[in-house]
Protein backbone atom coordinates (compact mmCIF):
# COMPACT_ATOMS: atom_id res chain seq x y z
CA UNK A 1 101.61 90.86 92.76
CA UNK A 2 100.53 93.21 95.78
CA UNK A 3 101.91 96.19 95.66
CA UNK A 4 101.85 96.87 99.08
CA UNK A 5 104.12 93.92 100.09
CA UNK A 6 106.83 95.73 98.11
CA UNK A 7 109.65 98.46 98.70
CA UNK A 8 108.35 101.47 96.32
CA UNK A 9 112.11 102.53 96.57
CA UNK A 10 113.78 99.42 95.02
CA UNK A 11 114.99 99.38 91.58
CA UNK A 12 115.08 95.79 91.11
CA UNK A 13 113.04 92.94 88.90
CA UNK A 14 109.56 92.81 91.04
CA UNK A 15 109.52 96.59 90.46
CA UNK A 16 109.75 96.23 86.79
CA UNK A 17 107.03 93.59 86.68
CA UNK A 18 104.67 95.87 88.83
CA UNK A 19 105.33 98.14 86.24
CA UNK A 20 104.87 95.88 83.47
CA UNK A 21 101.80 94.81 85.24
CA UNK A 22 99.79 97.64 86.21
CA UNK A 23 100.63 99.11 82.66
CA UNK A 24 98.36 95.98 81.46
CA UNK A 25 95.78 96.88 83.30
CA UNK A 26 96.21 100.71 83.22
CA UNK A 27 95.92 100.06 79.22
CA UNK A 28 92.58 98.32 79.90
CA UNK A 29 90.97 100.74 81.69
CA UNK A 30 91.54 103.43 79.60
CA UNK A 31 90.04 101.17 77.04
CA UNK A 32 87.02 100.31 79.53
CA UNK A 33 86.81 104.31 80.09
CA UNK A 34 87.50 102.86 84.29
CA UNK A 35 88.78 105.60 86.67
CA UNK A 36 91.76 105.16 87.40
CA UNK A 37 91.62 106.02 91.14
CA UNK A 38 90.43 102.49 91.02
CA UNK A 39 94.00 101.03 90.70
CA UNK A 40 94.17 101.64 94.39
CA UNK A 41 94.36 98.82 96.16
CA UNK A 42 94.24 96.48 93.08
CA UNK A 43 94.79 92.83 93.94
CA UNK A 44 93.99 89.30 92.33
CA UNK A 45 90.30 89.62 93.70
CA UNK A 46 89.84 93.27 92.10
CA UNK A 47 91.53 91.99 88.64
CA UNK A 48 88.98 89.67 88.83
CA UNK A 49 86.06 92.16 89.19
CA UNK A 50 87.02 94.45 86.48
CA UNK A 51 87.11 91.03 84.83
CA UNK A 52 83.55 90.50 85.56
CA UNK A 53 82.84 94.01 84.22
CA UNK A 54 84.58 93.68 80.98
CA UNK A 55 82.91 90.29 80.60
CA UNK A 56 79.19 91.60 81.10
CA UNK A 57 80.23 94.65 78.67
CA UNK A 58 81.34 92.66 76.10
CA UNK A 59 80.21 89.08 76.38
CA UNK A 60 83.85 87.20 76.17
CA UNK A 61 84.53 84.93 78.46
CA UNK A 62 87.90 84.78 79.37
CA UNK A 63 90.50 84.71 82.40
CA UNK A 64 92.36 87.24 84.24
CA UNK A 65 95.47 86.36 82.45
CA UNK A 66 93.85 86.50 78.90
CA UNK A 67 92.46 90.09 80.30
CA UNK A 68 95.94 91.11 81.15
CA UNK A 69 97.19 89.93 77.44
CA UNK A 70 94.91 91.85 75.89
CA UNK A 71 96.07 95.03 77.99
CA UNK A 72 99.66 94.05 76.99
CA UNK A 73 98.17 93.82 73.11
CA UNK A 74 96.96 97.21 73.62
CA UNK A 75 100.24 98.83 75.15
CA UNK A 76 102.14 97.42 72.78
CA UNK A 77 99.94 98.59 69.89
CA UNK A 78 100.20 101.83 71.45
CA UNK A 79 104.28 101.96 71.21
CA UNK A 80 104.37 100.72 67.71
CA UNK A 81 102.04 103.55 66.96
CA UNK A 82 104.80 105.94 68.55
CA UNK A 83 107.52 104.23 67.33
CA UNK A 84 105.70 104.83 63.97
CA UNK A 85 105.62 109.08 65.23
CA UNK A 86 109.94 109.12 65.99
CA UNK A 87 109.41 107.97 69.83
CA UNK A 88 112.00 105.48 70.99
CA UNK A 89 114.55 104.70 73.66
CA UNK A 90 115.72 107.79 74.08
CA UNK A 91 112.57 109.31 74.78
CA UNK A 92 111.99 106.64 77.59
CA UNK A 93 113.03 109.23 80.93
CA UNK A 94 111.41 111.04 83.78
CA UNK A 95 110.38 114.44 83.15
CA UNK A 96 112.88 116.63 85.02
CA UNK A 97 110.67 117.25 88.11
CA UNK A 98 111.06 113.28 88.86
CA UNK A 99 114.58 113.03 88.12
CA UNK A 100 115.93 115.29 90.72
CA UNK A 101 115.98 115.88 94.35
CA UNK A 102 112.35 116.90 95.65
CA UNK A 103 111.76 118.48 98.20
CA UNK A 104 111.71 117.22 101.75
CA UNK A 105 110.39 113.65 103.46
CA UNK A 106 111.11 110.16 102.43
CA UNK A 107 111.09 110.40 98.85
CA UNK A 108 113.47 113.31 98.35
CA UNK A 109 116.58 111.88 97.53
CA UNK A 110 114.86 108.37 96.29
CA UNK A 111 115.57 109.00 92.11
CA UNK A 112 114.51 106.29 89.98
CA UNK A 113 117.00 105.05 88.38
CA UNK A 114 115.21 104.35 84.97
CA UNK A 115 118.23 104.16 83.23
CA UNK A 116 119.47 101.65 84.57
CA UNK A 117 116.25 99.53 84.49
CA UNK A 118 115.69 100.58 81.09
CA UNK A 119 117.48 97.79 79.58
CA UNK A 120 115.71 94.76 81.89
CA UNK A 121 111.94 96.37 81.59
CA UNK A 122 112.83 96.25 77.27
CA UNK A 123 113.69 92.60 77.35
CA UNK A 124 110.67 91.76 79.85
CA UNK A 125 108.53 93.74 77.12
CA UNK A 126 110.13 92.10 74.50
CA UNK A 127 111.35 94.92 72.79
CA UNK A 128 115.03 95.59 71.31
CA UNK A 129 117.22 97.97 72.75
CA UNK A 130 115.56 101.21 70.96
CA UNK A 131 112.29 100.65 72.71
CA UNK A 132 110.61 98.57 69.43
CA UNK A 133 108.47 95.06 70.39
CA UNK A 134 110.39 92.47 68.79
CA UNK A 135 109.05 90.54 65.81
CA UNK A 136 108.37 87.74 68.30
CA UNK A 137 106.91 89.76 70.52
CA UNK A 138 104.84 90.74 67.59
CA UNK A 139 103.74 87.03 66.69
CA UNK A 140 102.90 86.14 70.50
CA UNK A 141 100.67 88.96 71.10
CA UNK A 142 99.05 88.35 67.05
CA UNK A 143 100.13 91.35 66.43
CA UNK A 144 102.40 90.44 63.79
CA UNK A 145 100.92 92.02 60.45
């Protein structure tokens, strides 16, 4: 999904699976050591590159959405590590600076409401209500052991 076909404001399903989405690939690149100031302007054609990339790195062959699995294999590996350390749902919020009004222009009064997206982003995770991936979730991604 293009990101710049979308309302940054809105607080609804396409903005949790941008989220979901780019946290895929933002997982990747930290595991491809990629800057990050890359993710600007990332579309189906740049997935595709870093693709390329990875591919010429590491000698797999595989598609974008088997890329973006194994940046979902990798976020998720990273929560169950937290989970492991105490973190959980209730740790899930915006750091005070992003939770309240800020300054002037047109994102001053625009709060996230994480809270009540929380709920939707867990389930398109596949994790239960305390922030944990699911035992399912666990067996899709082979993660399961």
């Amino acid at each position: 999904m293009d990101a710049t076909e979308y309302d940054r404001f809105a607080a609804d399903d396409r903005a949790i699976e941008l989220v979901y989405t780019h946290q895929h690939v933002m997982a990747q690149f930290d595991s491809m050591s990629v800057c990050k100031f890359a993710l600007f302007g990332l579309n189906e054609k740049l997935s595709e590159q870093f693709l390329d990339w990875f591919k010429s790195a590491i000698g797999w062959d595989m598609t974008v959405a088997e890329w973006l699995e194994t940046g979902e294999r990798i976020f998720n590996l990273k929560r169950m590590y937290l989970n492991k350390c105490g973190i959980s749902s209730k740790d899930d919020r915006l750091p005070p600076r992003m939770s309240k009004r800020r300054g002037s222009g047109s994102a001053a009064d625009n709060i996230p409401d994480v809270a009540g997206m929380l709920d939707r982003y867990y389930e398109k995770r596949g994790w239960n209500m305390y922030g944990v991936p699911t035992a399912e979730t666990l067996k899709r991604l082979k993660l399961e052991w």
